[in-house]
N, C-alpha and C. Protein backbone atom coordinates (compact mmCIF):
# COMPACT_ATOMS: atom_id res chain seq x y z
N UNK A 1 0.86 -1.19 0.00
CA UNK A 1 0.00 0.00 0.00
C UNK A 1 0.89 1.23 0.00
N UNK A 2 0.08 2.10 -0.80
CA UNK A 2 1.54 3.32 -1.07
C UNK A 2 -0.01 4.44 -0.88
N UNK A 3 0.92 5.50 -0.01
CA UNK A 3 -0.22 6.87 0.14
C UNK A 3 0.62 8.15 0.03
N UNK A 4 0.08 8.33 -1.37
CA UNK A 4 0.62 9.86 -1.42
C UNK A 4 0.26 11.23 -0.99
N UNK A 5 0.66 11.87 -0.20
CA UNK A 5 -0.08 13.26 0.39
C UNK A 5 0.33 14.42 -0.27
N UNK A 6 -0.55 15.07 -0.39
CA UNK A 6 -0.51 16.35 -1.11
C UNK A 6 -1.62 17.46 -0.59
N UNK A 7 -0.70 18.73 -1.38
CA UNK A 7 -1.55 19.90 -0.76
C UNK A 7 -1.56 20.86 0.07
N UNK A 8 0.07 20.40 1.14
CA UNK A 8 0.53 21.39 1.56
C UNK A 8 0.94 22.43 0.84
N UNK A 9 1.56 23.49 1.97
CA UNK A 9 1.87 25.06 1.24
C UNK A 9 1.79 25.88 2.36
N UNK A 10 2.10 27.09 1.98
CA UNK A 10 2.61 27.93 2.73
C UNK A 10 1.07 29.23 2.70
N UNK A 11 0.47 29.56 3.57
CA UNK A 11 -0.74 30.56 3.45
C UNK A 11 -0.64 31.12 4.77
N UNK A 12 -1.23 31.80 4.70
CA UNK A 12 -1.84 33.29 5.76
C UNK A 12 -2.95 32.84 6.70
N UNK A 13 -2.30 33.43 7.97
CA UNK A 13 -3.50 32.77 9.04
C UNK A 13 -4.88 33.25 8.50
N UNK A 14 -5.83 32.33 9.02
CA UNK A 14 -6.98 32.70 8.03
C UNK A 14 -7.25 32.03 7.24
N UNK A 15 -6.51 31.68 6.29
CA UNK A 15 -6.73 31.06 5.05
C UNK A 15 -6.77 29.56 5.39
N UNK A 16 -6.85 28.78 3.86
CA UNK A 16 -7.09 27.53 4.12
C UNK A 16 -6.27 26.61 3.02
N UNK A 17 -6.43 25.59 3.46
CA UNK A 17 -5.77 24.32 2.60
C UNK A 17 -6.35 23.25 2.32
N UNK A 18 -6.22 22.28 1.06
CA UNK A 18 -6.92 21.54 1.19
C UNK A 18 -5.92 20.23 0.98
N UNK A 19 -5.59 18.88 1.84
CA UNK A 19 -4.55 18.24 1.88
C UNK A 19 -5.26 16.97 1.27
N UNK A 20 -4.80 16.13 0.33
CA UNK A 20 -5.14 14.58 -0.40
C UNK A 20 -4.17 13.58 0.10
N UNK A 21 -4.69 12.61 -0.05
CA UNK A 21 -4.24 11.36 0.36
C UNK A 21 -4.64 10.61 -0.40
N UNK A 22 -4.34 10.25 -1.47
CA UNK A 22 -3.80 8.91 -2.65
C UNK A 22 -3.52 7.61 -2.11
N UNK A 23 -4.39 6.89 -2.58
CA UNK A 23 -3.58 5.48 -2.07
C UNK A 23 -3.91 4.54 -3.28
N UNK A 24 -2.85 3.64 -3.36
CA UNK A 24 -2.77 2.88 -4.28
C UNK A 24 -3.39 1.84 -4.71
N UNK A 25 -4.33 1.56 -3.60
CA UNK A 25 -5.26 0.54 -3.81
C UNK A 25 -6.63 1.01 -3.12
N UNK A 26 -7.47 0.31 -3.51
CA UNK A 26 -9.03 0.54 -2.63
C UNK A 26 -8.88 0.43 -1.17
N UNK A 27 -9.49 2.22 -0.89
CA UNK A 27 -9.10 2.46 0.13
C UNK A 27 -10.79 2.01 1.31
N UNK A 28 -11.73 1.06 0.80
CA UNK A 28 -12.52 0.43 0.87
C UNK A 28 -12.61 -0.51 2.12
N UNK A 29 -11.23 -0.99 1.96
CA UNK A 29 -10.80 -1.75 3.04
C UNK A 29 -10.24 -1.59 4.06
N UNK A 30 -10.55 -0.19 4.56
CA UNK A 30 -9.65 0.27 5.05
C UNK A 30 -10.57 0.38 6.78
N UNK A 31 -10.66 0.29 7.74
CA UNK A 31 -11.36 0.79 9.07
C UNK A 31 -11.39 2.20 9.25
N UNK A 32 -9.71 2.98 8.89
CA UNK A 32 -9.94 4.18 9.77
C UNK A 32 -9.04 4.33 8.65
N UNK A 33 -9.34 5.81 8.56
CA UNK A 33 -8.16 6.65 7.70
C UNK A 33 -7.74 8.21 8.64
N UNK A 34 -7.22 8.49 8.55
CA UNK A 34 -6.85 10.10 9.25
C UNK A 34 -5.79 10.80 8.56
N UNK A 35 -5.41 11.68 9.72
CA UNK A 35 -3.91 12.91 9.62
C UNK A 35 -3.90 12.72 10.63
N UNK A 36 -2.21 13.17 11.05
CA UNK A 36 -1.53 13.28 12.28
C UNK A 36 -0.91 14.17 11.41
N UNK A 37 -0.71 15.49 12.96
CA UNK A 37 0.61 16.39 12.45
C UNK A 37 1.48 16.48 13.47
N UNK A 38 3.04 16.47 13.07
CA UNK A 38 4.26 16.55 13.65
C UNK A 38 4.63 18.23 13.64
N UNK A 39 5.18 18.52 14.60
CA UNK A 39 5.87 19.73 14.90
C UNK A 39 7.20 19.43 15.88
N UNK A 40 8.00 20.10 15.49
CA UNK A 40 9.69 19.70 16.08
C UNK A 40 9.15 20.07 17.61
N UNK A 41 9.39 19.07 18.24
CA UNK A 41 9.59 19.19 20.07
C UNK A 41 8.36 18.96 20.56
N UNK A 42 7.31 18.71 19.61
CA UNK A 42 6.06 18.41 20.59
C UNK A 42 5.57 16.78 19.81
N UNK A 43 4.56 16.42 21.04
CA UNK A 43 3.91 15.33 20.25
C UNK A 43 3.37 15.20 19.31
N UNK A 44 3.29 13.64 18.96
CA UNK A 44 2.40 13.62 17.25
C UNK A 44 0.96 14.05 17.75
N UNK A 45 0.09 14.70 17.19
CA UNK A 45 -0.98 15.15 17.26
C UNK A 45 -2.23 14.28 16.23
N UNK A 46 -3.23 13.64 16.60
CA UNK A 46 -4.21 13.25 15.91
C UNK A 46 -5.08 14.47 15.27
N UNK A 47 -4.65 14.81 14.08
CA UNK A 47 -5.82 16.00 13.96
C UNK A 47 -7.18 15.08 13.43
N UNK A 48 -7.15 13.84 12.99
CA UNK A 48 -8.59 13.69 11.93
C UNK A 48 -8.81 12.34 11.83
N UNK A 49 -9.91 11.87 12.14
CA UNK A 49 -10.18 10.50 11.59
C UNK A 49 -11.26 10.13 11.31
N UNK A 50 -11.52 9.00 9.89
CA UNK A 50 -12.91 9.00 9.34
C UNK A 50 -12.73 7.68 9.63
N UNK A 51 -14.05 6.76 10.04
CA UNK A 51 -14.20 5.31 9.87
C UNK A 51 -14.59 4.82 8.07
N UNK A 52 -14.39 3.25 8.19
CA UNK A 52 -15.42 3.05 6.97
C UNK A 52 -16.89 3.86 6.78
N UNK A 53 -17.57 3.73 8.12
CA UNK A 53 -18.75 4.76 8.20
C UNK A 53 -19.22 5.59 8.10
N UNK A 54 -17.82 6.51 8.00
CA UNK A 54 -18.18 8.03 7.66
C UNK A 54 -18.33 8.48 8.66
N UNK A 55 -17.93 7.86 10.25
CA UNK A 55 -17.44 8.47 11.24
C UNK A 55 -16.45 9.33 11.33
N UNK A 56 -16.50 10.33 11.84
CA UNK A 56 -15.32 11.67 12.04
C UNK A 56 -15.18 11.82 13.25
N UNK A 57 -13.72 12.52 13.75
CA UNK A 57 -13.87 12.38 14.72
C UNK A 57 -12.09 13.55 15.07
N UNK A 58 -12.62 14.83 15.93
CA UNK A 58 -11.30 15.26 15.83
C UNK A 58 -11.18 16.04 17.44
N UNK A 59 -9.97 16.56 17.63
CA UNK A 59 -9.28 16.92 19.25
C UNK A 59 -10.12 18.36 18.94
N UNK A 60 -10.54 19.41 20.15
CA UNK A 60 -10.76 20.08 20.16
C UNK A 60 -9.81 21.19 19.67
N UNK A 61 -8.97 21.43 19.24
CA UNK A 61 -7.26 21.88 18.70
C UNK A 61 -8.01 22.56 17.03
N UNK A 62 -9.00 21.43 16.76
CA UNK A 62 -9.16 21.56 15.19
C UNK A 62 -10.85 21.72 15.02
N UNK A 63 -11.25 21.53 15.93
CA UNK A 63 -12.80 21.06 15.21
C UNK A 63 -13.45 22.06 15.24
N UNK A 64 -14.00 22.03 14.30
CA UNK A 64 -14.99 23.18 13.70
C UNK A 64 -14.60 24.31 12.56
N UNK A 65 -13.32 23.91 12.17
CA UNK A 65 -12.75 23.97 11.03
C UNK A 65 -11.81 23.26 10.43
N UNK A 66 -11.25 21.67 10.76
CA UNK A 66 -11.24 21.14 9.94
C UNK A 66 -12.30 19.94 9.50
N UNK A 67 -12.22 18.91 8.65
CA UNK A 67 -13.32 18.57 7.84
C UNK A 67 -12.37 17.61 7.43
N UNK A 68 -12.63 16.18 7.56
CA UNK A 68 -11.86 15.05 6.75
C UNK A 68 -13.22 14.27 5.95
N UNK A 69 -12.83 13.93 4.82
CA UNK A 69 -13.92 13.58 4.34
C UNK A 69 -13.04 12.22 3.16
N UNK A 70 -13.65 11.10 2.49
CA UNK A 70 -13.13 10.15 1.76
C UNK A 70 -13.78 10.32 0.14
N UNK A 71 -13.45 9.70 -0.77
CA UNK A 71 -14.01 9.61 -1.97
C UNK A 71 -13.51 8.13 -2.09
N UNK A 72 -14.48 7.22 -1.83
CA UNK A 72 -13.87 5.77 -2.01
C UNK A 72 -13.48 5.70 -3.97
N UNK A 73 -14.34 6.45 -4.91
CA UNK A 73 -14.08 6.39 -6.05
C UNK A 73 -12.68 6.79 -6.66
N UNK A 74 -12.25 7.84 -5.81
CA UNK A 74 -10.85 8.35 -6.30
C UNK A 74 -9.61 7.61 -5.04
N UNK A 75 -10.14 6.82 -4.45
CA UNK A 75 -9.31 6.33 -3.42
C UNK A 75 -8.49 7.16 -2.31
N UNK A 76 -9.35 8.12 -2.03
CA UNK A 76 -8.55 9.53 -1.78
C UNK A 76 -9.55 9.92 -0.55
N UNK A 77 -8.68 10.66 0.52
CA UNK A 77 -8.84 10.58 2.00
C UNK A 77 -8.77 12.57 1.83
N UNK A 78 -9.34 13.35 2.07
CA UNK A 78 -8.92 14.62 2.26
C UNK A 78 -9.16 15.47 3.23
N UNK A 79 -8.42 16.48 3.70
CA UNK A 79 -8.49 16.76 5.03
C UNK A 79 -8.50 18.41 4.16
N UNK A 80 -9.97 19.56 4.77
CA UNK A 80 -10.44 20.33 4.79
C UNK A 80 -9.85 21.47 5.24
N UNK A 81 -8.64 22.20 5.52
CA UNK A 81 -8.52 22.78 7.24
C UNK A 81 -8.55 24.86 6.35
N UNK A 82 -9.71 24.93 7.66
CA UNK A 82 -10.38 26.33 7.06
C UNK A 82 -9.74 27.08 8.43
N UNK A 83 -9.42 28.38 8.23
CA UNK A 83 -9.14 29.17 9.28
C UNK A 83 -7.80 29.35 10.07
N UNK A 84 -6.93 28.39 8.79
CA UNK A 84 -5.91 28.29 9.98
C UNK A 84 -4.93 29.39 10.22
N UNK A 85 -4.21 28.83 11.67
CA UNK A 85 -3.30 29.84 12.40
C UNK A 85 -2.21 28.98 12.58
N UNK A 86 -1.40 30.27 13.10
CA UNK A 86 0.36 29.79 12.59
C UNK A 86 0.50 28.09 13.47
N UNK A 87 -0.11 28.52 14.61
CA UNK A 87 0.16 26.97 15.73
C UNK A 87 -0.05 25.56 14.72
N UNK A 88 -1.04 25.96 13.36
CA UNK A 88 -1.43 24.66 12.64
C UNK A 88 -0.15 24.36 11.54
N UNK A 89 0.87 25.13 11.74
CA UNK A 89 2.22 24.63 11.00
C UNK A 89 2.97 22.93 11.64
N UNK A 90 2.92 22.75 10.54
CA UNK A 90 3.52 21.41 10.85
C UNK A 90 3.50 20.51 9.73
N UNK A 91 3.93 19.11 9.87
CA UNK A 91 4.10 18.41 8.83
C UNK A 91 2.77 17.11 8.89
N UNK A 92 1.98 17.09 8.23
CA UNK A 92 0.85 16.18 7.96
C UNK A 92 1.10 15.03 7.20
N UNK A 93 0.83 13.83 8.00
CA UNK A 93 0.99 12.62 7.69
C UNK A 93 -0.22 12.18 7.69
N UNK A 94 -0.62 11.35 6.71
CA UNK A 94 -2.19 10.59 6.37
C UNK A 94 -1.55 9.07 6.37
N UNK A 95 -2.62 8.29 7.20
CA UNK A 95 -2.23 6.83 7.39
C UNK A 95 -4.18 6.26 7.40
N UNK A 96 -3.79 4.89 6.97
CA UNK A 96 -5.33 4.42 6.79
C UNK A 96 -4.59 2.76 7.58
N UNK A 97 -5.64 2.19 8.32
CA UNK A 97 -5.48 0.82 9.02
C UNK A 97 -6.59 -0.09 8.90
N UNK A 98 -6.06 -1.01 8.59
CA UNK A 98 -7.36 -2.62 8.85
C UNK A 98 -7.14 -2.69 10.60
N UNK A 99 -7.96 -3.04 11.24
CA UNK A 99 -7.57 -3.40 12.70
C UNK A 99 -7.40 -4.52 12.58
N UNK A 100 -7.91 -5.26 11.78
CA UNK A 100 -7.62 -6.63 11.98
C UNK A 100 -5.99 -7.39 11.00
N UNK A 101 -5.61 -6.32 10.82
CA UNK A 101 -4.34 -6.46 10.33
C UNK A 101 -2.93 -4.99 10.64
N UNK A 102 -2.86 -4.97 11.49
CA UNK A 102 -2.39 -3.89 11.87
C UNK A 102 -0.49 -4.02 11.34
N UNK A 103 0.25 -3.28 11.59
CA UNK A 103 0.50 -1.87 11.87
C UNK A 103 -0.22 -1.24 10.27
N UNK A 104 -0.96 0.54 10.48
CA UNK A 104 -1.15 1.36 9.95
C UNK A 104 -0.27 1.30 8.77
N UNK A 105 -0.83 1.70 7.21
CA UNK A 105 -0.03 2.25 6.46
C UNK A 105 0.05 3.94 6.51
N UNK A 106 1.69 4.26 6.08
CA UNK A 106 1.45 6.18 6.31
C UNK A 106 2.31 7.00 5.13
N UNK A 107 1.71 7.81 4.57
CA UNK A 107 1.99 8.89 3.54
C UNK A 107 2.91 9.39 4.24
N UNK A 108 3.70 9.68 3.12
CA UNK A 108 5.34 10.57 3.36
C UNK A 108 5.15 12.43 3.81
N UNK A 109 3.78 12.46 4.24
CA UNK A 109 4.32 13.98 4.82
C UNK A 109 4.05 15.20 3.98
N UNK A 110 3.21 16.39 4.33
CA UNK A 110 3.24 16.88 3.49
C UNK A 110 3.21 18.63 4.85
N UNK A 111 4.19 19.33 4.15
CA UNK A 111 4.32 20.60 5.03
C UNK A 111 3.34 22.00 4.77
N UNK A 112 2.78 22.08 5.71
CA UNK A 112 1.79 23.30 5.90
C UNK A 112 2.42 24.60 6.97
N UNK A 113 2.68 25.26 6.71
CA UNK A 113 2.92 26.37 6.65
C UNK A 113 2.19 27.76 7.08
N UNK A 114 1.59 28.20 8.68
CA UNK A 114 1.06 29.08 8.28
C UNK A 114 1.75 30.51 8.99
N UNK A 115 1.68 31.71 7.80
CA UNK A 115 2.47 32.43 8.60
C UNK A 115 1.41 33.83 9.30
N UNK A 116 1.69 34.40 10.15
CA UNK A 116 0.45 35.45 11.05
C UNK A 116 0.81 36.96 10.06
């Protein structure tokens, strides 16, 4: 399984981004898909997670402006994020898991950028 992320960039607090997650096979099979973002010196952060169900589910840090949503047709996982501020700089990793076959697969990272 290969997941490509895209969509980072560099924008103005305020503004928004919209981040993809590609995966190479039907992402159908998948239980949970999300983002995690990394920032140097702090923990990995769960920003987003959708079930097969179309369950969502995010930390108070993000919710109510970001938005993860799937397109099982384009195999593609995308994460919404409206409003953001500089604290939402960091590097976004998208990973999707079977539970019943674990460890997680995870996209190489994609850097967001916001400056005040």
């Amino acid at each position: 399984v290969q997941l490509q992320a895209s969509g980072g960039g560099l924008v103005q607090a305020g503004g928004s981004l919209r981040l993809s997650c590609a995966a190479s096979v039907s992402i159908s099979r998948f239980d949970r898909m999300g983002w995690y973002r990394r920032t140097p010196g702090k923990e990995r952060e769960l920003v987003a997670v959708i079930t097969s169900g179309g369950i969502t589910n995010y930390p108070d840090s993000v919710k109510g402006r970001f938005t993860i949503s799937r397109d099982n047709a384009k195999n593609t996982v995308y994460l919404q994020m409206n409003s953001l501020q500089p604290e939402d700089t960091a590097v976004y990793y998208c990973y999707v898991e079977q539970l019943s076959a674990p460890p997680p697969y995870w996209g190489q990272g994609t850097q967001v950028t916001v400056s005040s």
